[in-house]
Protein backbone atom coordinates (compact mmCIF):
# COMPACT_ATOMS: atom_id res chain seq x y z
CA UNK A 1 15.26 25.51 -38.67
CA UNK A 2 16.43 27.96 -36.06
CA UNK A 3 13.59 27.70 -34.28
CA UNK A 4 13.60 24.52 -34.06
CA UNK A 5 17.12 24.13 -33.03
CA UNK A 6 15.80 26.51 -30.09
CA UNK A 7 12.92 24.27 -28.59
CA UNK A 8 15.33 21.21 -29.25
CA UNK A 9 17.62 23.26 -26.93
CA UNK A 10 15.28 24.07 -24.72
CA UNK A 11 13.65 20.52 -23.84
CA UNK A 12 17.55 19.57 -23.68
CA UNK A 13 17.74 22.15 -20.65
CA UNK A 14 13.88 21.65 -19.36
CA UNK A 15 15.10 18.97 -16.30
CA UNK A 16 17.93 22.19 -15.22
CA UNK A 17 14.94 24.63 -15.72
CA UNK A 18 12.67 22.27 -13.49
CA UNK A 19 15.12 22.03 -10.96
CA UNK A 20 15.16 25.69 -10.70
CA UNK A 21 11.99 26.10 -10.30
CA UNK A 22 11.84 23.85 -7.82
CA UNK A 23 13.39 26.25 -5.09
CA UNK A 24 10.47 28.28 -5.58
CA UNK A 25 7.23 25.99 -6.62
CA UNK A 26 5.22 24.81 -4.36
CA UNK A 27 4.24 21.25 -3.47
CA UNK A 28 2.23 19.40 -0.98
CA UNK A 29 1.36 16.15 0.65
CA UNK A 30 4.52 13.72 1.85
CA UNK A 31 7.45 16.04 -0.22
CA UNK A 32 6.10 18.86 1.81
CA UNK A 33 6.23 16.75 4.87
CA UNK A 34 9.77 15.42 4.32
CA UNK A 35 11.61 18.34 3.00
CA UNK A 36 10.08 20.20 6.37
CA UNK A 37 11.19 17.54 8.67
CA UNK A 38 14.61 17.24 6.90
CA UNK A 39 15.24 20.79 7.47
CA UNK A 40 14.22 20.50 10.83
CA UNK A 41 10.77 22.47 10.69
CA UNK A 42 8.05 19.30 10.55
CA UNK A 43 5.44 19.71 13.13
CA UNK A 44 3.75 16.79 14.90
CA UNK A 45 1.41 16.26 12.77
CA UNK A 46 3.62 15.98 9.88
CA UNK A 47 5.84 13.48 11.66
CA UNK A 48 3.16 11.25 12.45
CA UNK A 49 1.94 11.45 9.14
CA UNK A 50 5.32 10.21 7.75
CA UNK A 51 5.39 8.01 10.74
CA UNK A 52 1.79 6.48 9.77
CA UNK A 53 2.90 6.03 5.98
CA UNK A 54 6.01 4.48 6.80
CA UNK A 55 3.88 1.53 9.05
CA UNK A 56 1.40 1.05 5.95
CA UNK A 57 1.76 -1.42 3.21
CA UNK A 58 5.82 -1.15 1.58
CA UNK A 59 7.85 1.16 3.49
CA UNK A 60 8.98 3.94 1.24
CA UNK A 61 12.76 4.46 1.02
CA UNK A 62 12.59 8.42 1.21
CA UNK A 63 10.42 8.70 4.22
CA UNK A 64 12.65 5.99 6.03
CA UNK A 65 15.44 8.02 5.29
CA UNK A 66 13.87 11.40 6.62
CA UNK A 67 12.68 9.84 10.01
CA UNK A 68 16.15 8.13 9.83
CA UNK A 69 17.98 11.45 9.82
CA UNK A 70 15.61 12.99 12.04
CA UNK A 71 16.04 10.85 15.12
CA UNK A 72 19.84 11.30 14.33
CA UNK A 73 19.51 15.00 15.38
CA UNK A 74 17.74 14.33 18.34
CA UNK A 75 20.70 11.72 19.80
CA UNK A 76 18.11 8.58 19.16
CA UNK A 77 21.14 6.55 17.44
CA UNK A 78 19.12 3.08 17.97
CA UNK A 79 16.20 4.26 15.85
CA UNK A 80 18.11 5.73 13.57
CA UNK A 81 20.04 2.98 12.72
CA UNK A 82 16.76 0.83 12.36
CA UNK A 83 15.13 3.40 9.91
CA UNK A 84 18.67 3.27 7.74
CA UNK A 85 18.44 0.00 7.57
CA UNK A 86 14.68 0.15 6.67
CA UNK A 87 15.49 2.25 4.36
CA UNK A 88 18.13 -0.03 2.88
CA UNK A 89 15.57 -3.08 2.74
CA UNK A 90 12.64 -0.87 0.76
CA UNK A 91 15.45 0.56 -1.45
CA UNK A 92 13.99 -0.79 -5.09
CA UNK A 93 15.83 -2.74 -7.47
CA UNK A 94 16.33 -0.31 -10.01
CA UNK A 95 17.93 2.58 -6.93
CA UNK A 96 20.71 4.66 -8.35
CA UNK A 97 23.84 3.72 -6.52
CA UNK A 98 23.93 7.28 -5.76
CA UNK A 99 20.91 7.28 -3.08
CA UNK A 100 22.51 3.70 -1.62
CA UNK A 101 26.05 5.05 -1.00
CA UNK A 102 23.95 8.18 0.73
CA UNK A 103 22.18 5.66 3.13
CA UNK A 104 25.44 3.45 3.76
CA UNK A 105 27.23 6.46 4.59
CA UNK A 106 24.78 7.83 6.67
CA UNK A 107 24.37 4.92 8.48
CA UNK A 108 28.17 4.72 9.07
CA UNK A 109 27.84 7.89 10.79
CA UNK A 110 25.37 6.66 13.00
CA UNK A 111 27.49 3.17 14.25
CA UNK A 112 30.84 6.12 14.22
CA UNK A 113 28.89 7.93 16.64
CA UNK A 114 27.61 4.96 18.61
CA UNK A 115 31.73 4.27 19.36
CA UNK A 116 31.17 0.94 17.04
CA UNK A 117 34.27 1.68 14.38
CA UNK A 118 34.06 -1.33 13.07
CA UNK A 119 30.60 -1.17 11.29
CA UNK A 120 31.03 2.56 10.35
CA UNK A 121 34.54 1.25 8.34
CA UNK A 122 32.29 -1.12 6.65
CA UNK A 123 29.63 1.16 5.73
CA UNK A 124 31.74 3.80 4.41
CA UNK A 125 33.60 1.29 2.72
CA UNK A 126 29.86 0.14 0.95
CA UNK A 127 29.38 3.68 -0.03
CA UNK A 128 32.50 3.70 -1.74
CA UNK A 129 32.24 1.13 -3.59
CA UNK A 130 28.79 1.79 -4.96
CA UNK A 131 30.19 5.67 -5.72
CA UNK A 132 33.55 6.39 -5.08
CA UNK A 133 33.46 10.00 -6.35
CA UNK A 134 31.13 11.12 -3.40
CA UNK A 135 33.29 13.01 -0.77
CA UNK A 136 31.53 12.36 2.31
CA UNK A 137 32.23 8.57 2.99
CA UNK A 138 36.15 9.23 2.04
CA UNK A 139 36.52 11.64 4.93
CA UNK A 140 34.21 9.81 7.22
CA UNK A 141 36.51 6.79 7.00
CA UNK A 142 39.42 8.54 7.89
CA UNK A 143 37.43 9.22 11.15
CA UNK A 144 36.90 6.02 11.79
CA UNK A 145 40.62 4.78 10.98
CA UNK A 146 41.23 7.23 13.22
CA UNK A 147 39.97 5.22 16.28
CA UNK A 148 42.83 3.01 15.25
CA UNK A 149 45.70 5.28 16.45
CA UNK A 150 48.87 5.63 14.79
CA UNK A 151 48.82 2.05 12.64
CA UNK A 152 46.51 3.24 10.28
CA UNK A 153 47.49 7.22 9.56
CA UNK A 154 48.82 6.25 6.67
CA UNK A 155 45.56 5.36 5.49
CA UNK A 156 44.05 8.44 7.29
CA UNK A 157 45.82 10.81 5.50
CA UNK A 158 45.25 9.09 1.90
CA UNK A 159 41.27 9.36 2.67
CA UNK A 160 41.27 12.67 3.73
CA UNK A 161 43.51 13.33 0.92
CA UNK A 162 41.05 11.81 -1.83
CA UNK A 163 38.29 13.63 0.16
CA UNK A 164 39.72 17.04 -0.52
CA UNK A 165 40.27 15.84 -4.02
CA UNK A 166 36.84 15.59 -4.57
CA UNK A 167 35.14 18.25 -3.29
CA UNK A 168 37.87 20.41 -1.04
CA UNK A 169 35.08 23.34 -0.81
CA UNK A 170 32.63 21.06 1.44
CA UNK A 171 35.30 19.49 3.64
CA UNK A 172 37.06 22.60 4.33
CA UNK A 173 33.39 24.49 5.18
CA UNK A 174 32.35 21.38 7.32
CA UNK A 175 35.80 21.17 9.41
CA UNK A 176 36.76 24.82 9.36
CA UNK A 177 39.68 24.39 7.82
CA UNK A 178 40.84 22.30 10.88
CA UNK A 179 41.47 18.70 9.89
CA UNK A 180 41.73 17.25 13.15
CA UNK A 181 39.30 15.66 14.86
CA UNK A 182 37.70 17.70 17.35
CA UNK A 183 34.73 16.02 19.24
CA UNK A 184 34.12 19.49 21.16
CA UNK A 185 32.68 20.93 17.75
CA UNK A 186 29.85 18.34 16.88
CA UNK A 187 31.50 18.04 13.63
CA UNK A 188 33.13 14.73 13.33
CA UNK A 189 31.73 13.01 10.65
CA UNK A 190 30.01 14.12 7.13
CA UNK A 191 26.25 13.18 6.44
CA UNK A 192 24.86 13.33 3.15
CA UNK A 193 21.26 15.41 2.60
CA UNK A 194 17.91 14.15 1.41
CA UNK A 195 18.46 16.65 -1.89
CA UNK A 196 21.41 13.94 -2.98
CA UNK A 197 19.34 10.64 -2.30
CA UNK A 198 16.75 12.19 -4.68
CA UNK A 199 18.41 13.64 -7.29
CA UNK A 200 20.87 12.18 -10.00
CA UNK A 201 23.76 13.29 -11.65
CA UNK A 202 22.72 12.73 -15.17
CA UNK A 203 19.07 14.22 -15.17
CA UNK A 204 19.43 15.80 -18.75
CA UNK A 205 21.27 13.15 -20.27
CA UNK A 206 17.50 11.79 -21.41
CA UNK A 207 15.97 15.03 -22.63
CA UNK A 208 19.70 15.88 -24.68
CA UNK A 209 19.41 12.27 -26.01
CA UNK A 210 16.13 12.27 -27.26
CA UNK A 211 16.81 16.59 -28.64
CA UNK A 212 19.81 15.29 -30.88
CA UNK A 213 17.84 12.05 -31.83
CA UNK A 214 14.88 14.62 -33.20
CA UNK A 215 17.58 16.69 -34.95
CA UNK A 216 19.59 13.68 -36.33
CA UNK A 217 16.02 12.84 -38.26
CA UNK A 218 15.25 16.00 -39.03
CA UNK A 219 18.52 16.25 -40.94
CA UNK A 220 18.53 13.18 -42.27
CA UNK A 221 14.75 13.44 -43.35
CA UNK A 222 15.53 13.53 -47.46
CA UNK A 223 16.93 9.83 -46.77
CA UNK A 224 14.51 8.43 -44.73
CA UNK A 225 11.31 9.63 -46.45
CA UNK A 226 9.01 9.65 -43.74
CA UNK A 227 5.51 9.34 -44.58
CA UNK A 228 2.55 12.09 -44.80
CA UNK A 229 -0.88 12.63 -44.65
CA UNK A 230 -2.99 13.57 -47.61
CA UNK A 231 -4.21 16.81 -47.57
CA UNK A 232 -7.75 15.30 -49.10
CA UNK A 233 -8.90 12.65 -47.71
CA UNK A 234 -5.86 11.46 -45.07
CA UNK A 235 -5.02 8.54 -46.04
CA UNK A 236 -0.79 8.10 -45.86
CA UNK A 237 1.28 9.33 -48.80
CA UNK A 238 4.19 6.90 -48.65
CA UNK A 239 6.03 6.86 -51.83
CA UNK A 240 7.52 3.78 -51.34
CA UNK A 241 4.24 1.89 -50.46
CA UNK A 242 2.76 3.48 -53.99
CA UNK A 243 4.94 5.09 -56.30
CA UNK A 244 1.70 6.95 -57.82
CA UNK A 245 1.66 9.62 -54.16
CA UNK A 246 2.82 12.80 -54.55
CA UNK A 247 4.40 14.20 -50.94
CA UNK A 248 5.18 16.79 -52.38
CA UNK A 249 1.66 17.88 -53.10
CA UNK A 250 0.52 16.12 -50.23
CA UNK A 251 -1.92 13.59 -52.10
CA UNK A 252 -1.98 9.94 -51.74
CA UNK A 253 -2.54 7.84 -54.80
CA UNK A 254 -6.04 7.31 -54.52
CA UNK A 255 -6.17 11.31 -54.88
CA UNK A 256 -4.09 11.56 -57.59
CA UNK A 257 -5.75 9.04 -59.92
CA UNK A 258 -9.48 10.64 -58.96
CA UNK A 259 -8.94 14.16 -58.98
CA UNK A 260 -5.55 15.09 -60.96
CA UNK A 261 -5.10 12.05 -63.76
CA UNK A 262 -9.31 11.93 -64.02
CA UNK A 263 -8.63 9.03 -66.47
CA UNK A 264 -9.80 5.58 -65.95
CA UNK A 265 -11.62 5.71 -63.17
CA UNK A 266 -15.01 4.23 -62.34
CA UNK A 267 -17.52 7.06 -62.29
CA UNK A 268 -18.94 4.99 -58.99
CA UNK A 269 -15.20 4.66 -57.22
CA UNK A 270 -15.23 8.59 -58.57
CA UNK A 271 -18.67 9.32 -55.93
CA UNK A 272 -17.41 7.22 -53.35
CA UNK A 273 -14.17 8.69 -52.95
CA UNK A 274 -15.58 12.59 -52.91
CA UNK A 275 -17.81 11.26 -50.46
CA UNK A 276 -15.21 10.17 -47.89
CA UNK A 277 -13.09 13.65 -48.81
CA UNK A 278 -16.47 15.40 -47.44
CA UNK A 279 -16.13 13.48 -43.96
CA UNK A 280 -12.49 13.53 -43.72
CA UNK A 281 -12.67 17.35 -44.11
CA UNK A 282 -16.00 17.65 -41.90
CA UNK A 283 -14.06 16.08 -38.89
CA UNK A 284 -11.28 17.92 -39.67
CA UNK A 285 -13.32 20.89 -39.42
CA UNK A 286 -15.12 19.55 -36.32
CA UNK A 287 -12.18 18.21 -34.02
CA UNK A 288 -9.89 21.78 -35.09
CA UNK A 289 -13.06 23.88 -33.57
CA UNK A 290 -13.17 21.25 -30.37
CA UNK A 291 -9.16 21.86 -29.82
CA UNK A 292 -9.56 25.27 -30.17
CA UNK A 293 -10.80 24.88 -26.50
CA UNK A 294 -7.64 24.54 -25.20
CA UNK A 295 -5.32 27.31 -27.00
CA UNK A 296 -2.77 26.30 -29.71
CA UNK A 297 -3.93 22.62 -30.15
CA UNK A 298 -5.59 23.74 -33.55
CA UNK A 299 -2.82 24.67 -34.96
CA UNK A 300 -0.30 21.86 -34.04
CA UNK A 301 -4.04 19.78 -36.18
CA UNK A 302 -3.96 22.36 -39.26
CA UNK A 303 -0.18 21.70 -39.27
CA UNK A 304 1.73 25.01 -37.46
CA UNK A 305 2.95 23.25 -34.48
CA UNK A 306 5.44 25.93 -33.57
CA UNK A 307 3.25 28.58 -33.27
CA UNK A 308 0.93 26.27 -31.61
CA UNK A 309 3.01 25.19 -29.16
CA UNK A 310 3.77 29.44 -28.22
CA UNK A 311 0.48 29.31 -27.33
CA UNK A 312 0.31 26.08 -25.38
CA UNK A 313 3.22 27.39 -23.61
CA UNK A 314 1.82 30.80 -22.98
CA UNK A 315 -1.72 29.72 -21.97
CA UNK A 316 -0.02 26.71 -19.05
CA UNK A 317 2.14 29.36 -17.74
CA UNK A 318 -0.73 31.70 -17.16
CA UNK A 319 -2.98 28.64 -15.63
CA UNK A 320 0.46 27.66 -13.55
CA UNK A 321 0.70 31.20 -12.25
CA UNK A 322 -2.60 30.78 -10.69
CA UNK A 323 -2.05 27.18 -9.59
CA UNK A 324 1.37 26.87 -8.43
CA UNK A 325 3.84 29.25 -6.34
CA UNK A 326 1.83 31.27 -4.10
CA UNK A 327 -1.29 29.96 -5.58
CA UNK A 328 -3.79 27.14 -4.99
CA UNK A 329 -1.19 24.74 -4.22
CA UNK A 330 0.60 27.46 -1.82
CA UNK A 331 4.03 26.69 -0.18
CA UNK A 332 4.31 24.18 2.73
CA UNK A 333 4.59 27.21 5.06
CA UNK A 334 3.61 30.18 3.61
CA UNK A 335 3.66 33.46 5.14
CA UNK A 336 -0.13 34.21 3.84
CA UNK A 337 -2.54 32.31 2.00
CA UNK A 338 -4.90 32.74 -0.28
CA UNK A 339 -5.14 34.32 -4.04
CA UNK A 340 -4.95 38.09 -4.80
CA UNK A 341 -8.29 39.08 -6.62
CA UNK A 342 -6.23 41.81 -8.55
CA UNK A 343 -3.58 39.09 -9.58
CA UNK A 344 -6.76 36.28 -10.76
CA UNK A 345 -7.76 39.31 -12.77
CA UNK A 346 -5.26 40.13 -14.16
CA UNK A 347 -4.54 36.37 -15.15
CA UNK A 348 -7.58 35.65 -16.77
CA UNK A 349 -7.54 39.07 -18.42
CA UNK A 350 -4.57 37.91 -19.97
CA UNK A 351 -5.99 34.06 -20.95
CA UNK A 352 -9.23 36.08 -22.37
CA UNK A 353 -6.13 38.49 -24.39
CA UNK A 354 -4.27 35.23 -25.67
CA UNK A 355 -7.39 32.70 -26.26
CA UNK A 356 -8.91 35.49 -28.82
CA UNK A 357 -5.86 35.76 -30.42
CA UNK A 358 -5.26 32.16 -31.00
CA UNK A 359 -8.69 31.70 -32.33
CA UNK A 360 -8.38 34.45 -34.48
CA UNK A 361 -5.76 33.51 -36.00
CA UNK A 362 -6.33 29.49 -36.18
CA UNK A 363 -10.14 30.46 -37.92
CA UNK A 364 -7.96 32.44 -40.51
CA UNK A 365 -6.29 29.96 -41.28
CA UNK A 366 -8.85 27.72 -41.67
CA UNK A 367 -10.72 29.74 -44.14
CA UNK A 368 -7.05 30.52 -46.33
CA UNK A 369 -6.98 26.75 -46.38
CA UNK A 370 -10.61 25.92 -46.92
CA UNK A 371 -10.82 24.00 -43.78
């Protein structure tokens, strides 16, 4: 029970642990492309390459966005504001309101700093609307009232105030403490990073859901009376289909009468039904030797699907180690390249170490079962 409480917990925390990893996995292809041109170190290459996928077929939100913010750096306000908006149009119809108040906002800032007030109010106000816990677009739109003069401070000074509110930490470090407006500093208005548009809130409300579901059934197991599978011949043991199964002993009813009660049955029915034990328990045999391939998936057949899954676990994070990180799939600008021969042999000494140990102890338990 405890350790299942543990791997509940820890597919519960597995979207945290992910994003964790993240920092330090590598990846490739168009993420590698637009987290390096979002942090300002694409090449040419790259850009055209997000350029190029951006002109083919449906334009792709995230890429839009990139280029978007991109030619926002470089003072190209009129293609910026085209890829926001391009970005807008391919935004799904299932898009978090999260990664559309990023875009509105971000657009805002790009009519703010085009001296066009007017839109950048109504963008802000968009972004609020669709999330009015994000920061950014509260402080942003006291810029903008700004432009106003004194008729709207009031109003100034109640956005800036709900912007400190909700995150005081990131308005203070963007305007140094200094409230004011100062267009000296290139630091007048807030934008909102890629890392926000792609990632939600609520990532681990799913995997928590679907942990406490698991346990609520576990728990409640003696009420529900979920079916089996005979040890024998496989059939289901329900014992509300056929009140002559025995869970307990894991035999369905057609088992019981045959080989326990012996009484009444056809001596034929008696030869057919050993006959389709012997192939039931010949597959058996046959697809627990094929799984044994691929460590631990034996087990989780012969029924020990925790200690089957330790080896699952322990055999992808040895393939991963190779794979990922500083691996195969190196990082999108990594210092070196290429695979230590010490570290592959290591690795594989290790998968040799674990395989033998799995099959060891999977045939073992084959042969204490009989299968």
């Amino acid at each position: 029970m405890i350790v299942s409480l543990l791997l509940l917990a820890a597919v519960a925390a597995a979207p945290a642990a992910a994003a964790t990893l993240a920092r330090f996995a590598a990846f490739g292809g168009p993420a590698s492309d637009a987290w390096l041109i979002e942090h300002g170190e694409g090449t040419p290459p790259q850009i055209a390459r997000l350029t190029g996928r951006l002109a083919r077929g449906k334009p792709d939100m995230t890429v839009a966005f990139v280029l978007a913010h991109k030619a926002k750096r470089e003072g190209d306000l009129a293609e910026a504001e085209a890829l926001y908006e391009k970005a807008l149009e391919a935004a799904p119809q299932d898009t978090p309101n999260r990664a559309l108040a990023v875009v509105h906002n971000d657009l805002g800032n790009v009519y703010f700093l085009a001296h066009d007030s007017q839109k950048a109010e109504r963008e802000y106000q968009a972004a609020i609307e669709l999330v009015e816990g994000l920061a950014a677009p509260h402080f942003n739109l006291s810029r903008a009232l700004g432009d106003r003069g004194t008729s709207a401070l009031e109003k100034v000074q109640s956005e800036q105030a709900r912007a400190l509110e909700l995150d005081r930490a990131a308005v203070e470090e963007f305007t140094g403490g200094q409230l004011g407006a100062n267009r000296k500093a290139n630091k007048l208005v807030m934008d909102l990073p890629l890392r926000i548009l792609l990632g939600g809130r609520h990532a681990q409300i799913l995997p928590i859901a679907v942990a406490f579901l698991v346990l609520v059934l576990h728990l409640a197991r003696s009420r529900i009376r979920p079916s089996s599978r005979c040890d024998r011949c496989g059939r289901e043991v329900c014992k509300r289909c056929d009140a002559d199964a025995r869970p307990t002993e894991a035999l369905c009813a057609q088992c019981v009468n045959v080989f326990v009660r012996r009484t009444g049955v056809d001596p034929g029915e008696r030869v057919r039904k050993q006959n389709a034990v012997d192939r039931y328990q010949r597959r058996k045999a046959i697809l627990i030797r094929l799984s044994n391939v691929l460590s631990g998936a034996g087990h989780v057949l012969l029924g020990y699907p925790l200690r089957g899954l330790v080896f699952l676990l322990v055999t992808a994070c040895l393939l991963m180690s190779v794979v990922l990180f500083d691996g195969l799939a190196h990082a999108p600008n990594p210092v070196r390249s290429g695979l230590s021969m010490f570290r592959i042999g290591v690795t594989v000494a290790a998968f040799l170490l674990t395989y033998g140990i799995c099959f060891r102890d999977v045939a073992s338990r084959q042969r204490s079962e009989g299968a």
